[in-house]
C-alpha atoms as a PDB file:
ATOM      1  CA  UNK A   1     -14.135  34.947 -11.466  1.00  0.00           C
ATOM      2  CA  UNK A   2     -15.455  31.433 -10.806  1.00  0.00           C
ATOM      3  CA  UNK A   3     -11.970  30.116 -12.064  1.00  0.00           C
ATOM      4  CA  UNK A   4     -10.050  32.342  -9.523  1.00  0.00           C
ATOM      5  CA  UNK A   5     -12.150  31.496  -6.512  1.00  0.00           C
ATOM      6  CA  UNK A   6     -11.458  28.009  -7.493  1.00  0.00           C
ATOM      7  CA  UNK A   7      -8.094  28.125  -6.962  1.00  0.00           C
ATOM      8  CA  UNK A   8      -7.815  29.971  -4.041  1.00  0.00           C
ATOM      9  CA  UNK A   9      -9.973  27.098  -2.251  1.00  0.00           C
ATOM     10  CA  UNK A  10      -8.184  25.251  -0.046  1.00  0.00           C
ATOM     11  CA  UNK A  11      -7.196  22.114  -1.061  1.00  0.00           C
ATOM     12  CA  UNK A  12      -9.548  19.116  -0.318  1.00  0.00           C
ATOM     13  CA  UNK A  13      -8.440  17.299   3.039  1.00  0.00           C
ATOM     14  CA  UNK A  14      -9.093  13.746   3.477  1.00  0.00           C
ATOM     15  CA  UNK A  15     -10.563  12.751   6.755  1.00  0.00           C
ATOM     16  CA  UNK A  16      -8.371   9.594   8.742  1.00  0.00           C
ATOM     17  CA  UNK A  17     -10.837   6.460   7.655  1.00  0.00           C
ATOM     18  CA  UNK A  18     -10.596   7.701   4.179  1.00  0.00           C
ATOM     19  CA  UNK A  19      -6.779   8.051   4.182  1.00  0.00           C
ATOM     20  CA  UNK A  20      -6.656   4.532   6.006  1.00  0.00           C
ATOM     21  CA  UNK A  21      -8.821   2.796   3.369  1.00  0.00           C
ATOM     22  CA  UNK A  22      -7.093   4.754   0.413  1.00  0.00           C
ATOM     23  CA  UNK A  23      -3.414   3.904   1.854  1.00  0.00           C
ATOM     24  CA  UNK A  24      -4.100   0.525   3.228  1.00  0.00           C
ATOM     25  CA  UNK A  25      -5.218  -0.694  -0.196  1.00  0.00           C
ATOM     26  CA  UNK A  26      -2.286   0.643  -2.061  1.00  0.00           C
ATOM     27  CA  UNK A  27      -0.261  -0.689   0.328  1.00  0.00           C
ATOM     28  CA  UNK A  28      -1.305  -3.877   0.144  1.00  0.00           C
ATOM     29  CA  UNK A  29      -1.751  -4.060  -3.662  1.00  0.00           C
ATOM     30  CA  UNK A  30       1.427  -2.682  -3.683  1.00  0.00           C
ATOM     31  CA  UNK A  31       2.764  -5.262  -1.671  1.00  0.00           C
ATOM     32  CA  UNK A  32       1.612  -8.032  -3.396  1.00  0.00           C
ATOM     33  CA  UNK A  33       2.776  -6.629  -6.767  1.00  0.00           C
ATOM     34  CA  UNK A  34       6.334  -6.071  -5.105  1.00  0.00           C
ATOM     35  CA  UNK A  35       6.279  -9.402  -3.812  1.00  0.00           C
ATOM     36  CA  UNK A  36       5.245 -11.081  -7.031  1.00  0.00           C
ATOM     37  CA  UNK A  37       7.971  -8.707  -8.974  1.00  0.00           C
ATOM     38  CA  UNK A  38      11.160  -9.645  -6.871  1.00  0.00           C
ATOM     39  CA  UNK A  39      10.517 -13.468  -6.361  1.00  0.00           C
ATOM     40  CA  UNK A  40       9.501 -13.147  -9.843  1.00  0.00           C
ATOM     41  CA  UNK A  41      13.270 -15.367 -11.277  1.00  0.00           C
ATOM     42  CA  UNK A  42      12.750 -17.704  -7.979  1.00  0.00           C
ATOM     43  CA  UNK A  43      15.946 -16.374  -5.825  1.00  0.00           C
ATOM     44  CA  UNK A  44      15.047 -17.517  -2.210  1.00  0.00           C
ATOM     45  CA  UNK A  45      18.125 -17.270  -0.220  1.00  0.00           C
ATOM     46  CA  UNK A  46      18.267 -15.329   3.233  1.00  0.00           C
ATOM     47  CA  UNK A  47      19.605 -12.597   1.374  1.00  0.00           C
ATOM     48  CA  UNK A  48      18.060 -11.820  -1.544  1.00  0.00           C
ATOM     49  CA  UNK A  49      14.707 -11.890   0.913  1.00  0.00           C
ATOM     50  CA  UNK A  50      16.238  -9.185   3.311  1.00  0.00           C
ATOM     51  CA  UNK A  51      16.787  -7.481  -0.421  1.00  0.00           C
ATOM     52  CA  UNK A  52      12.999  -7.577  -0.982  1.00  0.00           C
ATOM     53  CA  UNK A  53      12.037  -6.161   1.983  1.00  0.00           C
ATOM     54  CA  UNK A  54      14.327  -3.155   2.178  1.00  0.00           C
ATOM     55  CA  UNK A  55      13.115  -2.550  -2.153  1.00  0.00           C
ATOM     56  CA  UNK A  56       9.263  -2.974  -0.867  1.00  0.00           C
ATOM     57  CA  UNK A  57       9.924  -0.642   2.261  1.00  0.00           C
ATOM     58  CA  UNK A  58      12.252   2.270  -0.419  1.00  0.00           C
ATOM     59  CA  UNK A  59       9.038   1.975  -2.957  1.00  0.00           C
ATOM     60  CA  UNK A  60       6.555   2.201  -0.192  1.00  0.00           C
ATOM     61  CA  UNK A  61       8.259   5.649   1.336  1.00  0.00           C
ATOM     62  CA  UNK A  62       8.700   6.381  -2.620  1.00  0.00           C
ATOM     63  CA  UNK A  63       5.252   5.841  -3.475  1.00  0.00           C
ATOM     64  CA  UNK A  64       3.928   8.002  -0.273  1.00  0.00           C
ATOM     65  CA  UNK A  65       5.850  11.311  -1.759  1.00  0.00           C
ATOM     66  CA  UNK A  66       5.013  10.720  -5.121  1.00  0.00           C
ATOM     67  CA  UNK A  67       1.609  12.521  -4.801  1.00  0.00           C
ATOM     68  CA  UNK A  68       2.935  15.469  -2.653  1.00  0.00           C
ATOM     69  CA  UNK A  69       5.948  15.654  -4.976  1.00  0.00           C
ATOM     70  CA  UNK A  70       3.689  15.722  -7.904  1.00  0.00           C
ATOM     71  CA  UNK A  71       1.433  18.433  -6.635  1.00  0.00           C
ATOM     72  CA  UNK A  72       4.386  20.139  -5.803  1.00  0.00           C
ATOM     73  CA  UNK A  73       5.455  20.472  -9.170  1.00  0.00           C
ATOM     74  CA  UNK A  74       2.601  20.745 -10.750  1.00  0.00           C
ATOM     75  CA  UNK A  75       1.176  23.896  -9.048  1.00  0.00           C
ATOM     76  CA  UNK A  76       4.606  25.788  -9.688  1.00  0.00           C
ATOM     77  CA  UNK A  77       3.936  27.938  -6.627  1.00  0.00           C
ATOM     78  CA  UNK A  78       6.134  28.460  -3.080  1.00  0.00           C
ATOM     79  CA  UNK A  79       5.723  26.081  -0.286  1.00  0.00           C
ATOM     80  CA  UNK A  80       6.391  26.077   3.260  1.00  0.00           C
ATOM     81  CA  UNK A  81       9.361  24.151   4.109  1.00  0.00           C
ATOM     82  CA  UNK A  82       8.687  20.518   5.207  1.00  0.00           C
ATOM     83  CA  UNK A  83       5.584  20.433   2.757  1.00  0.00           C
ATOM     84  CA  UNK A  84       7.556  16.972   1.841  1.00  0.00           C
ATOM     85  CA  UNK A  85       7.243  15.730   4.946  1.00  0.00           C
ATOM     86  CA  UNK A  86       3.786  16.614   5.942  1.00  0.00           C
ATOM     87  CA  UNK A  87       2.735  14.590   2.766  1.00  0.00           C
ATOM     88  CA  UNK A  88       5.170  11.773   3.732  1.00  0.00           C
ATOM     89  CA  UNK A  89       3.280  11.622   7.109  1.00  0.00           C
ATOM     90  CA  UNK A  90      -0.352  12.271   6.008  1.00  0.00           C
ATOM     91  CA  UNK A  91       0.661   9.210   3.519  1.00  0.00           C
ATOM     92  CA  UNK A  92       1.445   7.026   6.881  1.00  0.00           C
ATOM     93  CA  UNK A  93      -1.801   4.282   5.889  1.00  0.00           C
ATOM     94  CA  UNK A  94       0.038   3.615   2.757  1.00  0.00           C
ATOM     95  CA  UNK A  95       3.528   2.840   4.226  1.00  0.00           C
ATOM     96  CA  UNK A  96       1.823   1.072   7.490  1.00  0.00           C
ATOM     97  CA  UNK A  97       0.431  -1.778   5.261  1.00  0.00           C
ATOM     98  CA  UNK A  98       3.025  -2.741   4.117  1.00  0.00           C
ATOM     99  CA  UNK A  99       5.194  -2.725   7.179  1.00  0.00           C
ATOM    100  CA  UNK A 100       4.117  -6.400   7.846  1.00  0.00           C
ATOM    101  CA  UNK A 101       5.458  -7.792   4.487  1.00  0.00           C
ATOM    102  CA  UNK A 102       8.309  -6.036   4.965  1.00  0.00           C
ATOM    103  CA  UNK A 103       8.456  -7.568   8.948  1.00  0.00           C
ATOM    104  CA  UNK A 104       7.548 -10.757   7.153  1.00  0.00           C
ATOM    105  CA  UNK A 105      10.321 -10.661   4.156  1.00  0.00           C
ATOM    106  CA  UNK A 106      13.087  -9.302   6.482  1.00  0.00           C
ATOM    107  CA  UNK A 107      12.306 -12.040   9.000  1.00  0.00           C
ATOM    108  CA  UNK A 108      12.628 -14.708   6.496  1.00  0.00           C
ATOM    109  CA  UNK A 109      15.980 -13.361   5.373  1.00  0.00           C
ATOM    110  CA  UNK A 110      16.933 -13.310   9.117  1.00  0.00           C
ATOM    111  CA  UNK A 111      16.141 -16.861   8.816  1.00  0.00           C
ATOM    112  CA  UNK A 112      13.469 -16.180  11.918  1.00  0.00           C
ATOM    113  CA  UNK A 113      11.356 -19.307   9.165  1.00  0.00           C
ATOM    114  CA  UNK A 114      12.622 -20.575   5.577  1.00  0.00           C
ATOM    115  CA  UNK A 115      12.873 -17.887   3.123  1.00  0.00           C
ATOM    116  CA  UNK A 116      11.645 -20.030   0.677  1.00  0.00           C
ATOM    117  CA  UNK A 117       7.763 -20.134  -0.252  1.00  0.00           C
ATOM    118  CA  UNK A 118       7.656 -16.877   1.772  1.00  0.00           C
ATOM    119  CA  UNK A 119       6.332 -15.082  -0.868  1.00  0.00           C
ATOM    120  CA  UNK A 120       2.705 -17.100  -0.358  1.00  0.00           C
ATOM    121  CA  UNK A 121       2.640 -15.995   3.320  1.00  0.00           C
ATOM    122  CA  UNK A 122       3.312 -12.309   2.035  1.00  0.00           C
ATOM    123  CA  UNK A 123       0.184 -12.753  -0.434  1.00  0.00           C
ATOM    124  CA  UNK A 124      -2.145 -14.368   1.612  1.00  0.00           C
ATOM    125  CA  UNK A 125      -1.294 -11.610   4.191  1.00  0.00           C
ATOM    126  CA  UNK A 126      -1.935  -9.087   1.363  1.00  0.00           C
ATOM    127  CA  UNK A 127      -5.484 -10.341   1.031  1.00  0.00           C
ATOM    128  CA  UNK A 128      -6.282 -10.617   4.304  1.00  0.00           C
ATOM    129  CA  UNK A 129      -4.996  -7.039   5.361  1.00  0.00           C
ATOM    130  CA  UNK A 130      -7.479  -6.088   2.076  1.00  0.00           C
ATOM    131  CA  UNK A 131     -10.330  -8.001   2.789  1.00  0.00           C
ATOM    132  CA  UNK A 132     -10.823  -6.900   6.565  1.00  0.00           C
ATOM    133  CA  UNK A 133     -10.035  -3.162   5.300  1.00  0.00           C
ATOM    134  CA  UNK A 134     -12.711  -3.179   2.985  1.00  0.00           C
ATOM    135  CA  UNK A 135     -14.632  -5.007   6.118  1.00  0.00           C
ATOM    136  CA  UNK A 136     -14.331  -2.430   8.620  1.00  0.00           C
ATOM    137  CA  UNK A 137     -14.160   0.771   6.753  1.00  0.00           C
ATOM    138  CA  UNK A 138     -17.703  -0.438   5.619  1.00  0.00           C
ATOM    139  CA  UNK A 139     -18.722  -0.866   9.100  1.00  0.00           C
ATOM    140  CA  UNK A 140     -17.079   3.039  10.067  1.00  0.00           C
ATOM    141  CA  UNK A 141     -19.463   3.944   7.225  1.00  0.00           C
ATOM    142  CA  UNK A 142     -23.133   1.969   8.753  1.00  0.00           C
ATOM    143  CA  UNK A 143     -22.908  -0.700   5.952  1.00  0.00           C
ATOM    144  CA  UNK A 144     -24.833  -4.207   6.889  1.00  0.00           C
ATOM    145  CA  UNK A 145     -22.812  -6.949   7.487  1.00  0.00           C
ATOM    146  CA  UNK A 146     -23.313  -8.540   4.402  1.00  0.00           C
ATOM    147  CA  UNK A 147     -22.551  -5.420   2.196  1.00  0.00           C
ATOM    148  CA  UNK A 148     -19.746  -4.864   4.488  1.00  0.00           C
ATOM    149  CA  UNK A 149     -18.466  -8.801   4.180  1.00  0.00           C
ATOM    150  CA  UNK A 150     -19.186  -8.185   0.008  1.00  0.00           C
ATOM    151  CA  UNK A 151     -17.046  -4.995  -0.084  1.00  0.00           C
ATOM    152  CA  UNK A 152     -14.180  -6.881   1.927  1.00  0.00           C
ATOM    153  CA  UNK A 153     -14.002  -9.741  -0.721  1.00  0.00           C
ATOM    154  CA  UNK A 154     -14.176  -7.125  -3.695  1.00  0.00           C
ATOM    155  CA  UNK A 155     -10.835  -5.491  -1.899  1.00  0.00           C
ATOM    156  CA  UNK A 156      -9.709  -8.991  -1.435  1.00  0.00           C
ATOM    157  CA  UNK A 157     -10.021  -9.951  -5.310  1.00  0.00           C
ATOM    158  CA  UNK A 158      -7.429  -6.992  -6.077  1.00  0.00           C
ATOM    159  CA  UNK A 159      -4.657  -9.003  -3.982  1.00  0.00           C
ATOM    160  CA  UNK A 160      -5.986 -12.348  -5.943  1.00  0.00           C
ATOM    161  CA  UNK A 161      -5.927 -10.493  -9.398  1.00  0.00           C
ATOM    162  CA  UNK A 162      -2.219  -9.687  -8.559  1.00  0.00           C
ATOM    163  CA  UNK A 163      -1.331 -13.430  -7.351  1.00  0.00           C
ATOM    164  CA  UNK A 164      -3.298 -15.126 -10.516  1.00  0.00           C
ATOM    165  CA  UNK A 165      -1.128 -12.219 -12.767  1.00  0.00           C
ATOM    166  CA  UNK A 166       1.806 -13.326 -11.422  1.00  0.00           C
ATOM    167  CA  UNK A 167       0.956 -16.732 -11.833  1.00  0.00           C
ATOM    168  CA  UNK A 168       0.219 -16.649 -15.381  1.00  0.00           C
ATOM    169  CA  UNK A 169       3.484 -14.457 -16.194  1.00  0.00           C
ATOM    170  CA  UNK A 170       5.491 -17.219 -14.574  1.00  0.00           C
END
């Protein structure tokens, strides 16, 4: 009995400054590990940097279906049509961080600055964008500011962790 009332529950919902926190960080981790992966063999031409930013932008939109796509298939039961697109939109934190390294990339291959070195800009925009969402989502949530400035830098050291990675793989 317990097992069917279970799953007829309504699935959890996520309220906005959890979805922004959630998204913005995988965003910008995801970023930086995109980022790090296509400058990885040093091309730095105007194209190969509008190249990054259109892969970063496809994986982004790829990464924000994954999850409805894999609930999807994993429950094996009907669903309303545009299901995929309500979890593409409720997945819109995810995609929005990392709409300025795209805007960054893309401008460099527009040649809008040099495309080369670029790829520090992107991470130390990564870091940033982590650090004050840690910030203010622990000020939403009543935090003091120095538990609030602490959680920021913990969010920041997952965009360092993926700039020292790539620096030792180099």
């Amino acid at each position: 009995m317990a097992d069917t009332q279970a799953a007829a529950a309504p699935a959890r919902r996520h309220d906005t400054r959890e979805a922004v926190l959630f998204g913005g960080v995988y965003g910008s981790v995801l970023a930086c590990s995109m980022v790090a992966a296509l400058t990885q063999y040093g091309h730095t031409s105007r194209d190969s940097r509008r190249y990054d930013a259109a892969w970063l932008l496809v994986t982004a939109l790829a990464s924000a279906l994954a999850p409805g796509y894999a609930h999807y298939i994993a429950e094996r039961t009907p669903h309303r049509r545009g299901d995929a697109l309500r979890t593409l939109a409720e997945e819109w934190p995810l995609v929005a961080a990392v709409v300025p390294t795209v805007v960054l990339l893309a401008g460099a291959g527009w040649g809008w600055w040099p495309a080369n070195g670029v790829e520090y800009a992107a991470f130390a925009l990564n870091i940033t964008l982590l650090f004050t969402l840690g910030l203010v989502t622990a000020r939403w949530s009543h935090r003091r500011w120095l538990t609030a400035v602490t959680i920021g830098a913990v969010d920041a050291m997952l965009g360092v962790v993926v700039v020292v990675a790539n620096a030792v793989i180099k």
